[in-house]
C-alpha atoms as a PDB file:
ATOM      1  CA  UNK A   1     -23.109-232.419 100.736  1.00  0.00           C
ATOM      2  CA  UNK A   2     -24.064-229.612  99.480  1.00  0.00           C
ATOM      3  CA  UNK A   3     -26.531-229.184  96.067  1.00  0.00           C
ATOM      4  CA  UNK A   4     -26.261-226.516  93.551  1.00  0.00           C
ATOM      5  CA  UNK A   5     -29.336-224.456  93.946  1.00  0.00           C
ATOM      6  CA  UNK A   6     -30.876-222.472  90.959  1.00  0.00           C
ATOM      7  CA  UNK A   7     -33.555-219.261  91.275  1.00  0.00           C
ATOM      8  CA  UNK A   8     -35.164-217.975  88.588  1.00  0.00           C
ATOM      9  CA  UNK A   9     -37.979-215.694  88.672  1.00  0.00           C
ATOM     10  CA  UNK A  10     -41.786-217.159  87.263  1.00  0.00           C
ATOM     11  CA  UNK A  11     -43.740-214.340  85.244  1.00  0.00           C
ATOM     12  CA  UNK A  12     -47.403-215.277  85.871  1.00  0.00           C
ATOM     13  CA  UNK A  13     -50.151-214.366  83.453  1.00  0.00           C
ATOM     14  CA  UNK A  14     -51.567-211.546  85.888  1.00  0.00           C
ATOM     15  CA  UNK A  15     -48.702-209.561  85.583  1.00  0.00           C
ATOM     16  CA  UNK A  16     -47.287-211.036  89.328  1.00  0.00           C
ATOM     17  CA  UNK A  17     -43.628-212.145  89.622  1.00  0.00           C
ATOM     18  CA  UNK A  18     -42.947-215.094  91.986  1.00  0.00           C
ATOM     19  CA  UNK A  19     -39.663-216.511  92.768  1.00  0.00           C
ATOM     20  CA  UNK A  20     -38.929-220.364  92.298  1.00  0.00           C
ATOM     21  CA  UNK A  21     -35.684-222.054  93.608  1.00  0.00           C
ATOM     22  CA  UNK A  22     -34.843-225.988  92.457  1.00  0.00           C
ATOM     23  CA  UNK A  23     -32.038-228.173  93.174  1.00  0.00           C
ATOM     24  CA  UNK A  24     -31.325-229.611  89.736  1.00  0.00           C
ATOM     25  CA  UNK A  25     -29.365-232.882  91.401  1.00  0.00           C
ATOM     26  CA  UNK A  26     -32.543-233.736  93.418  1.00  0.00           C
ATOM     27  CA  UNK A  27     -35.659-234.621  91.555  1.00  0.00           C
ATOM     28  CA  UNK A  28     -38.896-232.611  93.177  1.00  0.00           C
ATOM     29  CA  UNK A  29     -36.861-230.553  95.468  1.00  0.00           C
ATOM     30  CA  UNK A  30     -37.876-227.230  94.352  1.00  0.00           C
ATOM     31  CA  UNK A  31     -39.359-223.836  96.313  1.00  0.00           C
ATOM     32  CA  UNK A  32     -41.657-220.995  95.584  1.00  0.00           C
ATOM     33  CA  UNK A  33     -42.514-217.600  97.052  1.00  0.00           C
ATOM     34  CA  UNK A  34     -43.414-213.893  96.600  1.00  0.00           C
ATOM     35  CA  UNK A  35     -40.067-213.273  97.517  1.00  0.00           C
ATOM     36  CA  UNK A  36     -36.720-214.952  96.532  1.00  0.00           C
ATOM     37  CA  UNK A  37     -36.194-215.622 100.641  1.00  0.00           C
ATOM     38  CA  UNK A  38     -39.347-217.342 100.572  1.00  0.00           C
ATOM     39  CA  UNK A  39     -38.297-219.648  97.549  1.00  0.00           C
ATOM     40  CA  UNK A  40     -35.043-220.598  99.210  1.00  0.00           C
ATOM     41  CA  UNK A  41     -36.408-221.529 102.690  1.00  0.00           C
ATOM     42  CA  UNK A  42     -39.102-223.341 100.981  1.00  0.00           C
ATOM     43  CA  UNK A  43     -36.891-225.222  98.894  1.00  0.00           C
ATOM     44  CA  UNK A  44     -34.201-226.006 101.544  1.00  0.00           C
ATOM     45  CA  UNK A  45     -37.508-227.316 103.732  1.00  0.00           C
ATOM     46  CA  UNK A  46     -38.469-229.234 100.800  1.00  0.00           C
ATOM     47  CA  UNK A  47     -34.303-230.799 100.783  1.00  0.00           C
ATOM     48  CA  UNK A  48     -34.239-231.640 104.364  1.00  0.00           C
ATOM     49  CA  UNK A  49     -37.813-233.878 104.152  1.00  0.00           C
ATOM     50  CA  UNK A  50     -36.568-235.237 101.021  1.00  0.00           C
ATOM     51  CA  UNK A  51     -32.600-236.636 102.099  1.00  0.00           C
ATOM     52  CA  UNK A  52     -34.062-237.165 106.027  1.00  0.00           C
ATOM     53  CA  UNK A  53     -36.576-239.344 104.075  1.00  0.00           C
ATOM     54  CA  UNK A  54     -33.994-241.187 102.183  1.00  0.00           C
ATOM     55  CA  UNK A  55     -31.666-241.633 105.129  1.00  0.00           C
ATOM     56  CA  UNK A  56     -34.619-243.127 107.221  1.00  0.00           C
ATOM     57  CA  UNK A  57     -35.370-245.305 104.077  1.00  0.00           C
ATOM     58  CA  UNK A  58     -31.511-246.306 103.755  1.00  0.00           C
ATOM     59  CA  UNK A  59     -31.208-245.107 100.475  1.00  0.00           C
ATOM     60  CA  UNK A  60     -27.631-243.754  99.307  1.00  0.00           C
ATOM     61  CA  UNK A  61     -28.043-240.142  98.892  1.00  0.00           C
ATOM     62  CA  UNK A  62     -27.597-238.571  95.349  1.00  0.00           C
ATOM     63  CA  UNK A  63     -23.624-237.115  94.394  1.00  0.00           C
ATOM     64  CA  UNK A  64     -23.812-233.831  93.190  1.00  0.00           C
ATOM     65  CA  UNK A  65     -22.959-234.220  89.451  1.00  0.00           C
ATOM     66  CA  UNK A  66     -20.848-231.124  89.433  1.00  0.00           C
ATOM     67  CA  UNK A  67     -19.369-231.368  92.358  1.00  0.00           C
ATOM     68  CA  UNK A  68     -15.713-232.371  91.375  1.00  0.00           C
ATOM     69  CA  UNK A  69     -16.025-228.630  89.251  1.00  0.00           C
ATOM     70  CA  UNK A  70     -17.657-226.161  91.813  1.00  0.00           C
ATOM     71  CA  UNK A  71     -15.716-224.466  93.814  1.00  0.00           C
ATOM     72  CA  UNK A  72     -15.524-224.823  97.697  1.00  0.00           C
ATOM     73  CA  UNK A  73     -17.850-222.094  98.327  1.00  0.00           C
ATOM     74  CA  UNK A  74     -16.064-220.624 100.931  1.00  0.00           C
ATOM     75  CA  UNK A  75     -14.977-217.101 100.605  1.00  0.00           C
ATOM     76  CA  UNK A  76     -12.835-214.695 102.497  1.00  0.00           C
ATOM     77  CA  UNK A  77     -14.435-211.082 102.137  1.00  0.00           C
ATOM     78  CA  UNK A  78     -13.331-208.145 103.788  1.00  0.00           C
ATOM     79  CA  UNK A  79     -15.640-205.250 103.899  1.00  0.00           C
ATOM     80  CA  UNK A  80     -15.721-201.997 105.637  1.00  0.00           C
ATOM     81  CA  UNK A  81     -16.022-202.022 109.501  1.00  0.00           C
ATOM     82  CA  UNK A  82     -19.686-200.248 109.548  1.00  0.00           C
ATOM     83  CA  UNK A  83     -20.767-202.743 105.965  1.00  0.00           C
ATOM     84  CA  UNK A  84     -20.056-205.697 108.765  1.00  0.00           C
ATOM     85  CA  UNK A  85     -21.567-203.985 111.453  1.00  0.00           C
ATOM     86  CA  UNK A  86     -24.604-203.250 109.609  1.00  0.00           C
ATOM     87  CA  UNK A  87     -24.896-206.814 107.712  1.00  0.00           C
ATOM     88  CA  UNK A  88     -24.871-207.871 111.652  1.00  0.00           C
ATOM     89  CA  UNK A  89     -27.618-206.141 112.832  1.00  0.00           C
ATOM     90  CA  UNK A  90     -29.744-206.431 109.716  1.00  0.00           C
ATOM     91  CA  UNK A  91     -29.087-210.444 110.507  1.00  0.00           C
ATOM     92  CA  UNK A  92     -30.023-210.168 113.972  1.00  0.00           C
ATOM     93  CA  UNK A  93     -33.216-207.886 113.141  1.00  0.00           C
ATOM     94  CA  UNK A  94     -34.331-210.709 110.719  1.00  0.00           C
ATOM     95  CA  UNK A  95     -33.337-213.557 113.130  1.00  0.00           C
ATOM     96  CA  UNK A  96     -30.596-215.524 111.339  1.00  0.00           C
ATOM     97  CA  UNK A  97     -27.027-216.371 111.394  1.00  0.00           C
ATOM     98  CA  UNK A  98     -24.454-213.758 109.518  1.00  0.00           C
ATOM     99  CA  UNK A  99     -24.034-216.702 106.967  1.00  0.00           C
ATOM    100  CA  UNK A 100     -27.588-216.790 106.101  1.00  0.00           C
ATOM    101  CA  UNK A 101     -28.064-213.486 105.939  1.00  0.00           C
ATOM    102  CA  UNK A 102     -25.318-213.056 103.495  1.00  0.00           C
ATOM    103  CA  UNK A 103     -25.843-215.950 101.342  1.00  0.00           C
ATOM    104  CA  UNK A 104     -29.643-214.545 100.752  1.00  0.00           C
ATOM    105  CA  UNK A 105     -28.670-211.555  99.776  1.00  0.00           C
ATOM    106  CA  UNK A 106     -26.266-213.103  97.445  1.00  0.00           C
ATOM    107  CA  UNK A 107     -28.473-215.047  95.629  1.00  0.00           C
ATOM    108  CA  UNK A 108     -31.367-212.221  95.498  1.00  0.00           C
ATOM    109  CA  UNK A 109     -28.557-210.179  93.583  1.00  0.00           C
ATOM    110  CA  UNK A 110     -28.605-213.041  91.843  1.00  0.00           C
ATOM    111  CA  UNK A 111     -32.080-213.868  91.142  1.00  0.00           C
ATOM    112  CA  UNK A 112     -32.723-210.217  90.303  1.00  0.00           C
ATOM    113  CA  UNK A 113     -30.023-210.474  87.720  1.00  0.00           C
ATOM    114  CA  UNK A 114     -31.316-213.466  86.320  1.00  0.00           C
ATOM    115  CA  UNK A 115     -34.763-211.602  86.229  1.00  0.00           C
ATOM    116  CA  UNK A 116     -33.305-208.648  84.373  1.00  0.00           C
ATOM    117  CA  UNK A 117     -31.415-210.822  81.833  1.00  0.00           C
ATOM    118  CA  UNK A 118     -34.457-212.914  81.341  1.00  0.00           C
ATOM    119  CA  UNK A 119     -36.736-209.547  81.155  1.00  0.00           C
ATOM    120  CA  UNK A 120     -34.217-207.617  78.368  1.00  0.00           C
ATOM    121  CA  UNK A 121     -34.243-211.155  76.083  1.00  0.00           C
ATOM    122  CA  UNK A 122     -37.691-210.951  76.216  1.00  0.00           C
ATOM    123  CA  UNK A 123     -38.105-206.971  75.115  1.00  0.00           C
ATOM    124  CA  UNK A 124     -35.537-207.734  72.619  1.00  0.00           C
ATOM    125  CA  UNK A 125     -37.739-210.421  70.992  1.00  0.00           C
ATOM    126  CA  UNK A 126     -40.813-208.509  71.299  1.00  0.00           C
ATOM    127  CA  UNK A 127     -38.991-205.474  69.893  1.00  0.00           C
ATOM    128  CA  UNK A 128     -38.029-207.983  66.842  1.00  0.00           C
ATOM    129  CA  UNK A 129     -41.296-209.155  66.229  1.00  0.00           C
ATOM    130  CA  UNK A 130     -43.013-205.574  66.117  1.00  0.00           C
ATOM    131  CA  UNK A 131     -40.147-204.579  64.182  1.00  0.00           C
ATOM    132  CA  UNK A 132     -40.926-207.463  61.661  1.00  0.00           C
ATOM    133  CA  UNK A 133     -44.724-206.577  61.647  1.00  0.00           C
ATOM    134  CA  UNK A 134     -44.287-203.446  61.015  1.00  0.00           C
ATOM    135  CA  UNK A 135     -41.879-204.098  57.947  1.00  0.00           C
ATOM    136  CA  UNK A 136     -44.597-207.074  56.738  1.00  0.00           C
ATOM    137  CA  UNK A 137     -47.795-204.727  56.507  1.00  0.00           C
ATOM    138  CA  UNK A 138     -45.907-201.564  55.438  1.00  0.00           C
ATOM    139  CA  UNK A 139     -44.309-202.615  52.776  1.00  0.00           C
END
């Protein structure tokens, strides 16, 4: 089966950025890292103690709730001749599979947007609230 994973980036107090991944259907399973790669192969570590542990135990493993409504999660992609070429050797280079390779630098792209988005909401509020201070002691 396979579990919706989410990645969202953790702003620490000293200014450092780690990444954290969770799988929302199973309770604990979560990752973290400097890096979003890190956080996923963390978290998918984390996954395969956690269902091998319930398999061994003979507990029925936990339906993802949205599976019915995701989509199959294959895609056919064509890309320029040297993009494949060089997604190949970057995959070889970092020891993985093509699939891997892909599907982490998918969900970085990902991640990062989910950084930015989070990042601009919080400029915006901070822009509001000097904004409002500003109007409050100057007028």
């Amino acid at each position: 089966m396979d579990y919706a994973m989410k990645v969202y980036p953790m702003h620490l107090e000293n200014g450092k950025t780690e990444w954290c991944v969770e799988y929302p259907d199973l309770k604990g399973c979560v990752g973290g890292g400097d890096t979003i790669e890190e956080a996923i192969a963390d978290a998918q570590a984390t996954k395969s103690v956690y269902l091998s542990y319930l398999k061994d135990e003979g507990i029925e493993l936990p339906v993802p709730k949205d599976e019915g409504s995701l989509p199959s999660g294959k895609i056919a992609l064509r890309v320029p001749k040297t993009t494949h070429k060089q997604l190949l050797e970057n995959a070889q280079m970092d020891g993985v599979s093509l699939n891997t390779y892909i599907n982490t630098a998918i969900s970085e792209k990902i991640g990062r947007a989910s950084f930015s988005n989070q990042r601009i909401l919080e400029l915006e509020q901070e822009l509001a609230y000097y904004k409002f201070k500003d109007k409050k002691f100057s007028g």
